[in-house]
PDB file of N, CA and C in Angstrom:
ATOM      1  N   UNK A   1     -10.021  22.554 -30.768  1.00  0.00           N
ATOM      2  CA  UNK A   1      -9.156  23.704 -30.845  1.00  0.00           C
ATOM      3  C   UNK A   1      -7.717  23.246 -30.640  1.00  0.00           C
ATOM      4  N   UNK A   2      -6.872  23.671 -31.521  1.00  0.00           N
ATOM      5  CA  UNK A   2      -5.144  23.432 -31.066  1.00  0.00           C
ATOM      6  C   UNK A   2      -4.738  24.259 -30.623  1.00  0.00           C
ATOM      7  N   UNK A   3      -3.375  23.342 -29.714  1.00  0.00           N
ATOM      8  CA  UNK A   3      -3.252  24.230 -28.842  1.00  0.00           C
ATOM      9  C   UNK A   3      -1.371  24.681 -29.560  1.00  0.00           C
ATOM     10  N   UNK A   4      -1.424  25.933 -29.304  1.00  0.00           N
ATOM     11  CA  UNK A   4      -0.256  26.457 -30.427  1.00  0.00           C
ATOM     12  C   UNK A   4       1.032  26.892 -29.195  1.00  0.00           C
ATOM     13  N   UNK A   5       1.784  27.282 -29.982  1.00  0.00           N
ATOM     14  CA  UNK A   5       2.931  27.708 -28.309  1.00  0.00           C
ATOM     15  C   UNK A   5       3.044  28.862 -27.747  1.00  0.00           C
ATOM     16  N   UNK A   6       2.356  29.897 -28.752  1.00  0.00           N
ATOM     17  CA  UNK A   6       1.516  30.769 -27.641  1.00  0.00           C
ATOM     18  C   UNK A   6       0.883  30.602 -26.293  1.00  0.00           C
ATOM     19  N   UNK A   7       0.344  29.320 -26.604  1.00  0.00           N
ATOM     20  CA  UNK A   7      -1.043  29.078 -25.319  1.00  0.00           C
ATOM     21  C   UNK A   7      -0.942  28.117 -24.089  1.00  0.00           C
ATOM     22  N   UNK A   8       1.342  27.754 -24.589  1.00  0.00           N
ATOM     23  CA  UNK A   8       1.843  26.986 -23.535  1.00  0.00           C
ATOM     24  C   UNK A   8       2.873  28.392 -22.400  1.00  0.00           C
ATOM     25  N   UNK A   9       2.483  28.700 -21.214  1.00  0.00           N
ATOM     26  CA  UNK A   9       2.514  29.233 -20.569  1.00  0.00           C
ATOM     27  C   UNK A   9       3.544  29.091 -19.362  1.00  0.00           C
ATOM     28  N   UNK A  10       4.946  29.336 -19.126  1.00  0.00           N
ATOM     29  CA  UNK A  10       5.478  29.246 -17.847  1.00  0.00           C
ATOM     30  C   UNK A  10       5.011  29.856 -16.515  1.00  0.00           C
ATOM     31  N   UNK A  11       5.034  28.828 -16.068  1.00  0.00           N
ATOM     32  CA  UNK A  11       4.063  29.004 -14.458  1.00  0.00           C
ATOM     33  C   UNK A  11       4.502  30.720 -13.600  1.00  0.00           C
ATOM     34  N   UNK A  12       5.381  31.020 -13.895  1.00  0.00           N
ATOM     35  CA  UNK A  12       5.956  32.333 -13.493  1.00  0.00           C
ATOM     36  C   UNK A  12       4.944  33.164 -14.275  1.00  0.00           C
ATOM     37  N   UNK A  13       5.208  33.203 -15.665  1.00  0.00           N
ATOM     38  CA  UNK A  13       4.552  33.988 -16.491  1.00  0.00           C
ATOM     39  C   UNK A  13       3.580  34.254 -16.335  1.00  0.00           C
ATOM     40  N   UNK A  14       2.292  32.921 -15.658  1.00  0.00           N
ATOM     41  CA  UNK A  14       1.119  32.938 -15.520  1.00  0.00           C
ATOM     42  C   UNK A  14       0.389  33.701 -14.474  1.00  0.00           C
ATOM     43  N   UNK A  15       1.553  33.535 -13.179  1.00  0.00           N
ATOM     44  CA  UNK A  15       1.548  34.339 -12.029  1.00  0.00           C
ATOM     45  C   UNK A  15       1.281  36.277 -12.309  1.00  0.00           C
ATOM     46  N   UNK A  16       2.078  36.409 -13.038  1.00  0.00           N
ATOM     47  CA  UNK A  16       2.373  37.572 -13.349  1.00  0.00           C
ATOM     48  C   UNK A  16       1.056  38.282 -14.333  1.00  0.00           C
ATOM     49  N   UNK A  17       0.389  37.206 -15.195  1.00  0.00           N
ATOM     50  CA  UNK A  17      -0.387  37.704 -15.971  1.00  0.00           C
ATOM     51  C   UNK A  17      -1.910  37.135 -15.704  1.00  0.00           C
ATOM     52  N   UNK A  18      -1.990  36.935 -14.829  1.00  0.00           N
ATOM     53  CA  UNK A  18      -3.536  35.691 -14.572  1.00  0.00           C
ATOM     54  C   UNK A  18      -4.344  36.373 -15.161  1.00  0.00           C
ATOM     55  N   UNK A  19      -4.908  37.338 -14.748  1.00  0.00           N
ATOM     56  CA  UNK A  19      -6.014  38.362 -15.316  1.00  0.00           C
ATOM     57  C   UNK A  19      -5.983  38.434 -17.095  1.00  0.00           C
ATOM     58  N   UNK A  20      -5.150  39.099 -17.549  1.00  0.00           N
ATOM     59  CA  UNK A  20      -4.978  38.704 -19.184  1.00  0.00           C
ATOM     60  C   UNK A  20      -5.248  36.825 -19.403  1.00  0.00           C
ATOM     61  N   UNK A  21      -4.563  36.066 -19.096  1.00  0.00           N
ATOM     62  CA  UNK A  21      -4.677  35.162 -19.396  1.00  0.00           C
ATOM     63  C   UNK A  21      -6.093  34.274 -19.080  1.00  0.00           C
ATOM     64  N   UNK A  22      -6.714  34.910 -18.137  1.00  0.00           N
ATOM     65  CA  UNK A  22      -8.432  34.223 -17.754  1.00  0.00           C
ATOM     66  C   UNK A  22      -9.132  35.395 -18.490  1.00  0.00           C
ATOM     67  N   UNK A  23      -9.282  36.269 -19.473  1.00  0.00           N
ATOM     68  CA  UNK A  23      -9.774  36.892 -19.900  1.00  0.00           C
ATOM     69  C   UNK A  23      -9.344  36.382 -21.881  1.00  0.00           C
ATOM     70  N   UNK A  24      -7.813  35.966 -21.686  1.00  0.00           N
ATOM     71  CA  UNK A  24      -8.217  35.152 -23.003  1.00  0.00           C
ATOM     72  C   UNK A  24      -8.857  34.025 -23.118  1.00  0.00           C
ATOM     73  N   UNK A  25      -8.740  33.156 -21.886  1.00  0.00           N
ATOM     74  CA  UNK A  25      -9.717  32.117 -21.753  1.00  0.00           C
ATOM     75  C   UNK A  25     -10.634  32.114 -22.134  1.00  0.00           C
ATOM     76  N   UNK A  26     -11.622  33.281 -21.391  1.00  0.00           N
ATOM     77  CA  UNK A  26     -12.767  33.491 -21.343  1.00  0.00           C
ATOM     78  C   UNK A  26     -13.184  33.440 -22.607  1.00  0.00           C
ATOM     79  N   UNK A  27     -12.228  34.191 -23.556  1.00  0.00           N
ATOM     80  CA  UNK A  27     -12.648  34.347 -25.195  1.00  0.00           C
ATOM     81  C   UNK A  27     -12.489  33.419 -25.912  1.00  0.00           C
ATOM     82  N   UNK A  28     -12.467  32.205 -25.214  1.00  0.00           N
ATOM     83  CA  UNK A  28     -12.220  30.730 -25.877  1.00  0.00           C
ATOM     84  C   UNK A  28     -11.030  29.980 -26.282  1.00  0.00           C
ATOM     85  N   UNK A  29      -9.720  30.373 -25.495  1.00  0.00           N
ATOM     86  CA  UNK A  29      -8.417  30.151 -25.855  1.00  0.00           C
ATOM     87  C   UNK A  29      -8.242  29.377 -24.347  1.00  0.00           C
ATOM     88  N   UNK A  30      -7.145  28.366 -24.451  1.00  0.00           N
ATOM     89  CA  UNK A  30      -7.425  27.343 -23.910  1.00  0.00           C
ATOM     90  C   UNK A  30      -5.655  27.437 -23.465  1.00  0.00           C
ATOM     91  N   UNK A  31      -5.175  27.471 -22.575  1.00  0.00           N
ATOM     92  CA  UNK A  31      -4.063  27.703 -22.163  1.00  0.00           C
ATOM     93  C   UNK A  31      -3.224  26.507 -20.825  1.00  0.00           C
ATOM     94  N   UNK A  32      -2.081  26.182 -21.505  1.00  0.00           N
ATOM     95  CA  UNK A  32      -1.024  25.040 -20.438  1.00  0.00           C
ATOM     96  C   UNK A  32      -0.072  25.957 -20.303  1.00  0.00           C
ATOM     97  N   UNK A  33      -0.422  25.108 -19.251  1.00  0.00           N
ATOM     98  CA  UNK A  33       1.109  26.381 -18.005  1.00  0.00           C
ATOM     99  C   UNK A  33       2.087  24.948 -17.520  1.00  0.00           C
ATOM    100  N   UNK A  34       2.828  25.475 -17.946  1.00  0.00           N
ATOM    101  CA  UNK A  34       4.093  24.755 -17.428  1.00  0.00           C
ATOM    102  C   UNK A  34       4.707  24.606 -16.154  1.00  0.00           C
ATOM    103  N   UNK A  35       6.028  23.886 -15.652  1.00  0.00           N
ATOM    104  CA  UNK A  35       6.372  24.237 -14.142  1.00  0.00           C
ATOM    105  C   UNK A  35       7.717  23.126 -14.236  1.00  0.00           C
ATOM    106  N   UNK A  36       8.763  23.996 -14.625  1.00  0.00           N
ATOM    107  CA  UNK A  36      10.110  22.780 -14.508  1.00  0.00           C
ATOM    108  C   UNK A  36      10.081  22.596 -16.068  1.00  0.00           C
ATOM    109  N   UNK A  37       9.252  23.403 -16.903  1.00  0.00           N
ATOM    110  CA  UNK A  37       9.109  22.784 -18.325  1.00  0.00           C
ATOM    111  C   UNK A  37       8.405  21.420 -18.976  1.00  0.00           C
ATOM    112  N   UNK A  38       7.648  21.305 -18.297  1.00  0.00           N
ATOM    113  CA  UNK A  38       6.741  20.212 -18.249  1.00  0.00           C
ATOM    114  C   UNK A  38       5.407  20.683 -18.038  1.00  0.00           C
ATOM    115  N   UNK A  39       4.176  20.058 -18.553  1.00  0.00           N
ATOM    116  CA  UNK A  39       3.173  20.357 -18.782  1.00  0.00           C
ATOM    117  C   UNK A  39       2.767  20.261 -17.054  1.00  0.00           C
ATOM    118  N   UNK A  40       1.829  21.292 -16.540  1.00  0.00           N
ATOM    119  CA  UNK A  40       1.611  21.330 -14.987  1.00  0.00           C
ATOM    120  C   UNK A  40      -0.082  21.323 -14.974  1.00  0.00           C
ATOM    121  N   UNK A  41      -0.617  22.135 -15.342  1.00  0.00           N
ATOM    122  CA  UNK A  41      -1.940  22.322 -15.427  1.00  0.00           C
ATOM    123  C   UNK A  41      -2.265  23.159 -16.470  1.00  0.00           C
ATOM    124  N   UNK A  42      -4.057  22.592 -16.959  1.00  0.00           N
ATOM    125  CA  UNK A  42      -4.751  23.482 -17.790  1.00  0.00           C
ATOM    126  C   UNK A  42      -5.674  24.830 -17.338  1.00  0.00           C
ATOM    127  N   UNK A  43      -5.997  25.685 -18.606  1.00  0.00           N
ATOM    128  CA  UNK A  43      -6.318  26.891 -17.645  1.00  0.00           C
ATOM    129  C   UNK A  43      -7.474  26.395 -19.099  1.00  0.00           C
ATOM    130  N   UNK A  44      -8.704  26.850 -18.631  1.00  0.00           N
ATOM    131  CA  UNK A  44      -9.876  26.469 -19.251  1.00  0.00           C
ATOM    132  C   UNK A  44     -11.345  27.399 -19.112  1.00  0.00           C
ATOM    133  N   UNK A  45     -12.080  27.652 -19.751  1.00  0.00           N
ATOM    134  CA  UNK A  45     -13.053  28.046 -19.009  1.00  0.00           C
ATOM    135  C   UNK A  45     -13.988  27.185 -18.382  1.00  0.00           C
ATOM    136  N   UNK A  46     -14.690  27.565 -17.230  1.00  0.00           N
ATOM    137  CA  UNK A  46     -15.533  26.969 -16.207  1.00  0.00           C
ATOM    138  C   UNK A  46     -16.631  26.616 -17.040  1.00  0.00           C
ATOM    139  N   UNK A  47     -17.433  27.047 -18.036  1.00  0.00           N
ATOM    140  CA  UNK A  47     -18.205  25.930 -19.262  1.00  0.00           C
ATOM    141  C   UNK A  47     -17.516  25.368 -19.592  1.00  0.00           C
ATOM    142  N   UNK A  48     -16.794  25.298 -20.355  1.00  0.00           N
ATOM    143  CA  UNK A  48     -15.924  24.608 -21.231  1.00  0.00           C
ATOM    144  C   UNK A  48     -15.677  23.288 -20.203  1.00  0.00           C
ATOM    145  N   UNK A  49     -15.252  23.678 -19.277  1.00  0.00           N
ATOM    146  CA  UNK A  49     -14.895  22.249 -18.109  1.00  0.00           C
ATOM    147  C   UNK A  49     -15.934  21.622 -17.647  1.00  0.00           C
ATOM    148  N   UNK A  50     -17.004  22.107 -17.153  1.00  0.00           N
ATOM    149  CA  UNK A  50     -18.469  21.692 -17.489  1.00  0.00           C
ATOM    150  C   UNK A  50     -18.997  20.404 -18.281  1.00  0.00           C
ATOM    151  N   UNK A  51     -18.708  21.018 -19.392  1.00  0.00           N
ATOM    152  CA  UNK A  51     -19.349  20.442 -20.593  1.00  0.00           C
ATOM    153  C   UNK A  51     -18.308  19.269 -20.669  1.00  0.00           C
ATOM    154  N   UNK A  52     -16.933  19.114 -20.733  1.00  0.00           N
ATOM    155  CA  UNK A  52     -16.128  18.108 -20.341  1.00  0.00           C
ATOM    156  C   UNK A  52     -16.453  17.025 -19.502  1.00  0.00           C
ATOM    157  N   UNK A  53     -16.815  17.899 -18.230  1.00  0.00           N
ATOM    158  CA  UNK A  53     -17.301  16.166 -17.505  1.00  0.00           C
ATOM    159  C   UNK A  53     -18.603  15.872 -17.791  1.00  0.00           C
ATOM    160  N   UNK A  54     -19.822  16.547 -18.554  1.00  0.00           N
ATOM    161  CA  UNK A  54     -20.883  16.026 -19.161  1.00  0.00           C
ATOM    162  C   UNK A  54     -20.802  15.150 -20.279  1.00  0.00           C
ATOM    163  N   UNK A  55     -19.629  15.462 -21.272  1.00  0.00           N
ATOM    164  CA  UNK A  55     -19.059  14.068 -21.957  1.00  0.00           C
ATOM    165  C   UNK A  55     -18.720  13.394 -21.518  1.00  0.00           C
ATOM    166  N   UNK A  56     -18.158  13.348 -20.297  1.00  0.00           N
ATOM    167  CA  UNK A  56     -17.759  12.111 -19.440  1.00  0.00           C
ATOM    168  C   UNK A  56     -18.389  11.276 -18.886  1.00  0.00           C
ATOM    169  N   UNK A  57     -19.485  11.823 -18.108  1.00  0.00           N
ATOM    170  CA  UNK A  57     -20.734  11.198 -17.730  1.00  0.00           C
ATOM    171  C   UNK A  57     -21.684  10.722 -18.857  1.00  0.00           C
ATOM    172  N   UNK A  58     -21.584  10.761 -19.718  1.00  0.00           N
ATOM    173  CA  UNK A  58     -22.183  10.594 -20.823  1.00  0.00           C
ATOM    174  C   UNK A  58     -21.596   9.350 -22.072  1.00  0.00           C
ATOM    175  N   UNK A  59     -20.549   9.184 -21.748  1.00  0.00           N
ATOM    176  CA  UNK A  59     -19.979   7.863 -22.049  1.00  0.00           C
ATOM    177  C   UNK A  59     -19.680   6.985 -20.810  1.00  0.00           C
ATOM    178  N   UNK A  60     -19.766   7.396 -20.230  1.00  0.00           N
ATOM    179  CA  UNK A  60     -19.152   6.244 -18.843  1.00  0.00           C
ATOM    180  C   UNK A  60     -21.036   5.353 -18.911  1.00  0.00           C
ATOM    181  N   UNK A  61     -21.574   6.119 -19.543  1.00  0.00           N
ATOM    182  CA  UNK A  61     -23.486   5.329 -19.395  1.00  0.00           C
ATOM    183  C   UNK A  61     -23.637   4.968 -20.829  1.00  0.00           C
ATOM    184  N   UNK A  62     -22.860   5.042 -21.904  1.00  0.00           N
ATOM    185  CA  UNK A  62     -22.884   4.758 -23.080  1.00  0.00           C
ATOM    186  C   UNK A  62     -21.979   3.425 -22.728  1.00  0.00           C
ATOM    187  N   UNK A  63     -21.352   3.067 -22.217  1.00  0.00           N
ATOM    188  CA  UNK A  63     -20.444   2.140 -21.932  1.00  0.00           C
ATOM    189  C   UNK A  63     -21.218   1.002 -20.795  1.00  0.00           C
ATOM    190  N   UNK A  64     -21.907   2.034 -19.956  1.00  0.00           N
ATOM    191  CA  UNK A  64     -22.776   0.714 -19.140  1.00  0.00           C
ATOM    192  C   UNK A  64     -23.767   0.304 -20.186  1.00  0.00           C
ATOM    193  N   UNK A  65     -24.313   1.307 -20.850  1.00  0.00           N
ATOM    194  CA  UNK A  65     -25.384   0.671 -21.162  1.00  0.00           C
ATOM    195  C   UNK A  65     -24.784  -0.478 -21.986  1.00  0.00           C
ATOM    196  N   UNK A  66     -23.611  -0.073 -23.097  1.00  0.00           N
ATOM    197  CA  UNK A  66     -23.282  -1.933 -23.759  1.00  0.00           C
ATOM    198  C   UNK A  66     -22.876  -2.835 -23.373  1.00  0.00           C
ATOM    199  N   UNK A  67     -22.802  -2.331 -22.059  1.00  0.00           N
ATOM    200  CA  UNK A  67     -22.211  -4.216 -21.355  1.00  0.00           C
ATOM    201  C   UNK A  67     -23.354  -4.398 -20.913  1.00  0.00           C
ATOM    202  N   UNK A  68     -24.392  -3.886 -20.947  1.00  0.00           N
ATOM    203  CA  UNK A  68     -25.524  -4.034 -20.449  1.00  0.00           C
ATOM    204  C   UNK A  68     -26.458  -4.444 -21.608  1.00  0.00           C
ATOM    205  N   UNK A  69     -26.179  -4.394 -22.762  1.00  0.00           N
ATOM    206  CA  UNK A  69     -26.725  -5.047 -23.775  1.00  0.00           C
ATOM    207  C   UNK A  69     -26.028  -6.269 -23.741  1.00  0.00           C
ATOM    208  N   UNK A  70     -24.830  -6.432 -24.425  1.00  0.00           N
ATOM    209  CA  UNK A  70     -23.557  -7.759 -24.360  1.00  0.00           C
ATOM    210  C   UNK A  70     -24.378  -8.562 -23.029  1.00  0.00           C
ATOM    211  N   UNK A  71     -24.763  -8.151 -22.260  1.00  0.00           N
ATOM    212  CA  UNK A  71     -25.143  -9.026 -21.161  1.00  0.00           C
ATOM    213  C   UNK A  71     -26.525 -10.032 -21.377  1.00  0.00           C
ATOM    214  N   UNK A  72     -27.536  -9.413 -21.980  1.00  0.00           N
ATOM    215  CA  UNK A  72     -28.939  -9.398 -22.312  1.00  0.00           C
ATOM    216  C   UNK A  72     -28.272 -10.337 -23.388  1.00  0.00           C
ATOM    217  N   UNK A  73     -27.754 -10.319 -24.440  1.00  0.00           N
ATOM    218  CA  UNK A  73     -27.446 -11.201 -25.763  1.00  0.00           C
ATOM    219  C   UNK A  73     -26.707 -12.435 -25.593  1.00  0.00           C
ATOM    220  N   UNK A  74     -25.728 -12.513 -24.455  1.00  0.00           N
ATOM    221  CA  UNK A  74     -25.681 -13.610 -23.641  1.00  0.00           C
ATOM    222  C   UNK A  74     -26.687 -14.697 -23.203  1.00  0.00           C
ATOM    223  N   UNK A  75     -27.438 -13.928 -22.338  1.00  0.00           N
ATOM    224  CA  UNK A  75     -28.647 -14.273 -21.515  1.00  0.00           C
ATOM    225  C   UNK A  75     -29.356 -15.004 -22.804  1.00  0.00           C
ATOM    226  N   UNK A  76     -29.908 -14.429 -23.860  1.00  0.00           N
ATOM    227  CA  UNK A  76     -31.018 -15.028 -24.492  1.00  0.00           C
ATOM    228  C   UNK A  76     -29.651 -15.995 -25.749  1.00  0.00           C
ATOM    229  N   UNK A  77     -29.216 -15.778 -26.306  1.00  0.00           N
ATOM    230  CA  UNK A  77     -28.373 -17.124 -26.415  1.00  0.00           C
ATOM    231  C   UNK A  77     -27.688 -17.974 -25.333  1.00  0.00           C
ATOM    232  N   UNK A  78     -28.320 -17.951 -24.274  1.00  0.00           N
ATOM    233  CA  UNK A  78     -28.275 -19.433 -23.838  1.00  0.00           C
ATOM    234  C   UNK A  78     -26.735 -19.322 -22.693  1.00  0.00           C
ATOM    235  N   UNK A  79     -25.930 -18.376 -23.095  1.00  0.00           N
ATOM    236  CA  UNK A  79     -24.484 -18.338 -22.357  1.00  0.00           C
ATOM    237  C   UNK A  79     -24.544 -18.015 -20.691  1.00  0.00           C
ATOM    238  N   UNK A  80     -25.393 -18.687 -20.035  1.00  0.00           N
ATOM    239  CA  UNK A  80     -25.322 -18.230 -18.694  1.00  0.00           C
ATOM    240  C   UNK A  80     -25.064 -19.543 -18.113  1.00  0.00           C
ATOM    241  N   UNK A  81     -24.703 -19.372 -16.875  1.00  0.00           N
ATOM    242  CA  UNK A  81     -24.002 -20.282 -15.655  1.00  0.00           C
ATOM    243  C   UNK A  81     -24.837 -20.091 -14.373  1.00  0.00           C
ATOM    244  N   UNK A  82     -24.820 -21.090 -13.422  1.00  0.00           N
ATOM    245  CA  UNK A  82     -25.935 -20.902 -11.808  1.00  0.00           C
ATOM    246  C   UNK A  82     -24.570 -20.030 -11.500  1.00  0.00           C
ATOM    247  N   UNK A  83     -25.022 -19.139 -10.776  1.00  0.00           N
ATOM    248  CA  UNK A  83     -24.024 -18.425  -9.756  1.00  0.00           C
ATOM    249  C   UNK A  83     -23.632 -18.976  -8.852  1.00  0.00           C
ATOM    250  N   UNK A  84     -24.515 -19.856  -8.099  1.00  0.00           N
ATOM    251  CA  UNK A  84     -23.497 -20.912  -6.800  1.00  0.00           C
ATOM    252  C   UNK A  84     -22.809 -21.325  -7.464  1.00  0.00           C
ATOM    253  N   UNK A  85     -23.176 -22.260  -8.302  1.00  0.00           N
ATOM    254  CA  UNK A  85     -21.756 -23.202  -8.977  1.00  0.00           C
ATOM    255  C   UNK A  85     -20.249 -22.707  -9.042  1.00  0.00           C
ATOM    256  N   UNK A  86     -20.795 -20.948  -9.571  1.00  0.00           N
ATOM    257  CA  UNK A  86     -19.760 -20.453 -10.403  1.00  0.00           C
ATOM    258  C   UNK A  86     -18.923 -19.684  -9.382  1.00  0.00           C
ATOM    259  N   UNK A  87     -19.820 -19.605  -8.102  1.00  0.00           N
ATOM    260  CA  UNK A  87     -18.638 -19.001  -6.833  1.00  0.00           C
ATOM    261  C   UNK A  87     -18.081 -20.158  -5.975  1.00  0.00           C
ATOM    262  N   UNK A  88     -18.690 -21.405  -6.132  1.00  0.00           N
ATOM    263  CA  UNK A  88     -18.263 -22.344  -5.649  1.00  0.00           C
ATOM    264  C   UNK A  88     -17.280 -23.071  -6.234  1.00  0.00           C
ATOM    265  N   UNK A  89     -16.747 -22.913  -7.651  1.00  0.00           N
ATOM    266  CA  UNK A  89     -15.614 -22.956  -8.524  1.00  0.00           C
ATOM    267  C   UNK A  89     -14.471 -22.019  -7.893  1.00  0.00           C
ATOM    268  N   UNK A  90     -14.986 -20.583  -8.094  1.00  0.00           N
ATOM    269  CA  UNK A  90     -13.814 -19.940  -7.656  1.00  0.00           C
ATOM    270  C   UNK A  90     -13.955 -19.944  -6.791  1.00  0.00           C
ATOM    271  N   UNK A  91     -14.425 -20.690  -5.029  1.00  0.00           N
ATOM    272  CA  UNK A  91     -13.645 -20.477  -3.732  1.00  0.00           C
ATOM    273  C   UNK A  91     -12.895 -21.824  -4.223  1.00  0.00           C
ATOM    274  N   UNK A  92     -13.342 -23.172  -4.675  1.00  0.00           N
ATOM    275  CA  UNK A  92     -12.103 -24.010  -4.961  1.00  0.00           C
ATOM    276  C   UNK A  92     -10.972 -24.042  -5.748  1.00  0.00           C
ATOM    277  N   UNK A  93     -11.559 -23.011  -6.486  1.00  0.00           N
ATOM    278  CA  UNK A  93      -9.670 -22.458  -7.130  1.00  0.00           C
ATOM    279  C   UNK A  93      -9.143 -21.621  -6.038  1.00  0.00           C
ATOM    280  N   UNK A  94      -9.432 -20.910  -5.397  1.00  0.00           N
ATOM    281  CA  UNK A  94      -9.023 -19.932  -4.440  1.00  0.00           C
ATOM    282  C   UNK A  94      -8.201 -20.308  -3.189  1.00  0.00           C
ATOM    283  N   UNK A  95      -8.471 -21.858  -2.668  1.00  0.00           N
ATOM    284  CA  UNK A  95      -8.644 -22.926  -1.838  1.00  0.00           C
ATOM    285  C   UNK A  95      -7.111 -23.490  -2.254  1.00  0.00           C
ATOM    286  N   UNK A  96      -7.302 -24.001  -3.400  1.00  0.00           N
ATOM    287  CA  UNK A  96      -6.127 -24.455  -4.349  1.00  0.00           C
ATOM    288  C   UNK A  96      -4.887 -23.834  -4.234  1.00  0.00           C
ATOM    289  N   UNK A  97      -5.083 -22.060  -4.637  1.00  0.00           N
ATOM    290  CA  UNK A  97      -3.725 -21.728  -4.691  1.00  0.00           C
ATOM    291  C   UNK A  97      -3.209 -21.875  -3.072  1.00  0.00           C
ATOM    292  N   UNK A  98      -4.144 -21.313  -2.269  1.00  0.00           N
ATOM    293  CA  UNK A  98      -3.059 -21.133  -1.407  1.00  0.00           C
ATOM    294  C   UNK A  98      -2.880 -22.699  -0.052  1.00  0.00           C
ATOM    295  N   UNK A  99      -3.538 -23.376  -1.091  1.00  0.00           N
ATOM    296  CA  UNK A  99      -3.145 -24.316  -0.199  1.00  0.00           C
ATOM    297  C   UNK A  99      -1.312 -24.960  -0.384  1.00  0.00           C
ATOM    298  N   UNK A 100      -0.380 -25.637   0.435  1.00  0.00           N
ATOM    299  CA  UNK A 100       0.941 -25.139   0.138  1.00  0.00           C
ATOM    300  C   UNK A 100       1.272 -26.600  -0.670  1.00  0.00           C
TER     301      UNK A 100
END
């Protein structure tokens, strides 16, 4: 949905009209309120925001899961390292810098 300049809102204005304006919400209009003339906060409906952080949660595990593949395709081509070795590298780089 775009958002048009109708549906950008001065924070005064909003004060004055909350009720109209969470009732156009409600009808699926999606409203920024301003403050100093600058974008301040969104006015949204409570599904609508919902369903927002369910896309969110929903790629943040679309995203584990491919480093979680990338990891597995590593593994079976052969690209892995001992983990002592590889923390025992970085405490001697670690060792290094701050030695003076």
């Amino acid at each position: 949905m775009a958002i048009t300049t109708a549906d950008v809102i001065p924070l005064s204005q909003a004060r004055a009209t909350l009720s109209d304006l969470a009732d156009q919400v409600k009808a699926g209009a999606e409203k920024i309120i301003t403050k100093n003339g600058e974008s301040y906060v969104a006015l949204i409906d409570a599904q609508r925001l919902d369903y927002y952080h369910q896309l969110e949660r929903e790629r943040i595990h679309l995203l584990l899961i491919e480093e979680a593949s990338r990891g597995l395709a590593d593994v079976a081509a052969g690209k892995v390292k001992d983990a002592r070795s590889s923390l025992n590298a970085i405490k001697r780089r670690r060792a290094a810098k701050a030695a003076p």
